[in-house]
C-alpha atoms as a PDB file:
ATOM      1  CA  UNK A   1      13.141  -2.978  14.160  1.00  0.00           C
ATOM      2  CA  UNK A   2      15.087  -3.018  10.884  1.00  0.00           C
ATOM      3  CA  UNK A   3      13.474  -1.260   8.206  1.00  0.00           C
ATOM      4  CA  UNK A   4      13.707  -4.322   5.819  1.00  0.00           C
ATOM      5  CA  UNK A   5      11.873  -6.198   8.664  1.00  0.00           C
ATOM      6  CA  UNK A   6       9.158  -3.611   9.156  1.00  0.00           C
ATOM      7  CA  UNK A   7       8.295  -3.695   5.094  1.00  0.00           C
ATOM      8  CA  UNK A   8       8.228  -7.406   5.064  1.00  0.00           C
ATOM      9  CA  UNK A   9       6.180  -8.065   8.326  1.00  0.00           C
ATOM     10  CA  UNK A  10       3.957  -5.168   6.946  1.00  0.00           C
ATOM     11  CA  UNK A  11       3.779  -6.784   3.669  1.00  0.00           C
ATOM     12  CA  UNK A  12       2.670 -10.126   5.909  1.00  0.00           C
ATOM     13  CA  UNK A  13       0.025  -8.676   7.282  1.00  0.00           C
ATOM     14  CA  UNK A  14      -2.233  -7.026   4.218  1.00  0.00           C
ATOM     15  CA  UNK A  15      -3.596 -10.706   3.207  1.00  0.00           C
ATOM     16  CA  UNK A  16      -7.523 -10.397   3.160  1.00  0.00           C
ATOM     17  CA  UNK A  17      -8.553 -13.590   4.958  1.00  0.00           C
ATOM     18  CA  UNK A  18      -6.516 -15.788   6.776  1.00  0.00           C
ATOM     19  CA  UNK A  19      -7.205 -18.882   8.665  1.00  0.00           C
ATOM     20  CA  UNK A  20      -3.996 -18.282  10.494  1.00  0.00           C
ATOM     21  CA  UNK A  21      -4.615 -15.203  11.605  1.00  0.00           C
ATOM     22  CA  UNK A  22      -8.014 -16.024  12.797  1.00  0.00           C
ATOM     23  CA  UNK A  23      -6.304 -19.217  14.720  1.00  0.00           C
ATOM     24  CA  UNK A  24      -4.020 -16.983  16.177  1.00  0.00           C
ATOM     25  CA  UNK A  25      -6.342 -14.553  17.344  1.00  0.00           C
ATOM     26  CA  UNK A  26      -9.001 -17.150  18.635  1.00  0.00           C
ATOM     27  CA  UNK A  27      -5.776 -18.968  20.658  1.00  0.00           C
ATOM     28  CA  UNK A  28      -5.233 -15.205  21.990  1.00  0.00           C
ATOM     29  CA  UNK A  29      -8.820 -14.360  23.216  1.00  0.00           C
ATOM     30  CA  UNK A  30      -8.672 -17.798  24.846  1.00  0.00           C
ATOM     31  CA  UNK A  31      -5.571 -17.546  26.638  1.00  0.00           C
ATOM     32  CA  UNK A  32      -6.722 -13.918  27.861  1.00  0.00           C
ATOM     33  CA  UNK A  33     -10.263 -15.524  29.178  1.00  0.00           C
ATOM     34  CA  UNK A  34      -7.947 -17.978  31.283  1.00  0.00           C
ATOM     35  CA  UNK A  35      -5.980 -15.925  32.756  1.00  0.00           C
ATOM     36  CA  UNK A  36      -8.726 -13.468  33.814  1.00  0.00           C
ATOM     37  CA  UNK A  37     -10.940 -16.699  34.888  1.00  0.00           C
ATOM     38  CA  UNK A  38      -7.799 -17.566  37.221  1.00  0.00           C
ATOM     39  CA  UNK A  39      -7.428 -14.197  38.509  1.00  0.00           C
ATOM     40  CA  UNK A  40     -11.317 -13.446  39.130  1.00  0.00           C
ATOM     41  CA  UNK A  41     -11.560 -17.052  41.058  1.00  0.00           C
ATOM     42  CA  UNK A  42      -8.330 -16.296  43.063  1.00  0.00           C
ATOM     43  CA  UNK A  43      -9.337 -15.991  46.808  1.00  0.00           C
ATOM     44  CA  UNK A  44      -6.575 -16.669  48.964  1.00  0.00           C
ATOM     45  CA  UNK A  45      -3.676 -14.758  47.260  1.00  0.00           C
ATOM     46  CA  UNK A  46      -3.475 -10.736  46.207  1.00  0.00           C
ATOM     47  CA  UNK A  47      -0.225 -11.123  45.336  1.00  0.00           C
ATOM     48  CA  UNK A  48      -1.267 -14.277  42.383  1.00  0.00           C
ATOM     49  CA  UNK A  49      -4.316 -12.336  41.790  1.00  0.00           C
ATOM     50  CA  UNK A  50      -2.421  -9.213  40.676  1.00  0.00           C
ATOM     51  CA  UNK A  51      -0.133 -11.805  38.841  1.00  0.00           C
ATOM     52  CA  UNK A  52      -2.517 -12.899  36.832  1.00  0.00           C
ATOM     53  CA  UNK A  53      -3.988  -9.844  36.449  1.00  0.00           C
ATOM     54  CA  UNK A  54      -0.954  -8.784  34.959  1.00  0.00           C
ATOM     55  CA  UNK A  55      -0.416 -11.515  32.701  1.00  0.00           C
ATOM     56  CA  UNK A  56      -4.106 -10.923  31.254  1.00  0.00           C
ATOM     57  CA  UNK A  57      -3.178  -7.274  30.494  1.00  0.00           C
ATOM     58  CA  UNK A  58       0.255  -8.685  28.913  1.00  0.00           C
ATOM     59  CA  UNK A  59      -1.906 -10.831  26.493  1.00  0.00           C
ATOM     60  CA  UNK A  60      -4.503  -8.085  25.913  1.00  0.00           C
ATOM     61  CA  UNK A  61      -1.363  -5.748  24.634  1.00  0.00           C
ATOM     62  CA  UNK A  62      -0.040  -8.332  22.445  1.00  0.00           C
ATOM     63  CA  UNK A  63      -3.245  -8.751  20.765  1.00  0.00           C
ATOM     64  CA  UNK A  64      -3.994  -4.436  20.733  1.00  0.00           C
ATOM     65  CA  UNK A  65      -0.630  -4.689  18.943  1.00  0.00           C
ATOM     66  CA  UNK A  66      -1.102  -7.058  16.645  1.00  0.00           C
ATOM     67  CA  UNK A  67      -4.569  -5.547  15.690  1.00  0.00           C
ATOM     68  CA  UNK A  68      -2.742  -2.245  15.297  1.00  0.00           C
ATOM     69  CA  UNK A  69      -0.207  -3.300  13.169  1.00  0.00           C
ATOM     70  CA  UNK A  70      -2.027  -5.130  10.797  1.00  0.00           C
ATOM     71  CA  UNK A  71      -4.446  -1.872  10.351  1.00  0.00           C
ATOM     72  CA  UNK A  72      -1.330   0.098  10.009  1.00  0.00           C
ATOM     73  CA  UNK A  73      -0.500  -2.598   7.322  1.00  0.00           C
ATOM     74  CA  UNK A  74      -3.848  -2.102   5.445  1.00  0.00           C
ATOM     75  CA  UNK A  75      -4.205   1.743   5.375  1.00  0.00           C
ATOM     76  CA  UNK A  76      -0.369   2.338   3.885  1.00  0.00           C
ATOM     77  CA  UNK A  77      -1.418  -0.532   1.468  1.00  0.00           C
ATOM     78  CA  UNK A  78      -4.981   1.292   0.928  1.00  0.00           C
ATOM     79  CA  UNK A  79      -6.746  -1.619   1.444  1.00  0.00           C
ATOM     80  CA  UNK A  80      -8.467   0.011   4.558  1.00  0.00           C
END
């Protein structure tokens, strides 16, 4: 990532309450409850079970990420 784009998505993410953020997080945690629902109930299929397994762990590391940015974001502003 450019370092002009690193400074401004850090400087994005230091806000101290956001109802975006929170929106984006809740559509997140529900997408990842989905896709573990549909890979929990999958009986017939290893190979869709590991699928959506897989697609679960994608959305889980996309929200780590985000988390981890964001508190990256608030300690170099020293808001955290």
């Amino acid at each position: 990532m450019e370092q002009d784009n690193k400074v401004k998505l850090l400087n994005s993410l230091t806000f101290e309450q956001s109802d975006l953020w929170d929106g984006v997080l809740f559509v997140i945690d529900e997408a990842f409850k989905n896709e573990v629902d549909i890979a929990i109930n999958q009986t017939i299929d290893e190979g869709k079970r590991s699928h959506q397994a897989g697609r679960a762990d994608g959305i889980a590391y996309i929200k780590d990420l985000l988390q981890s940015t964001r508190s990256e974001a608030l300690h170099l502003s020293g808001r955290k």
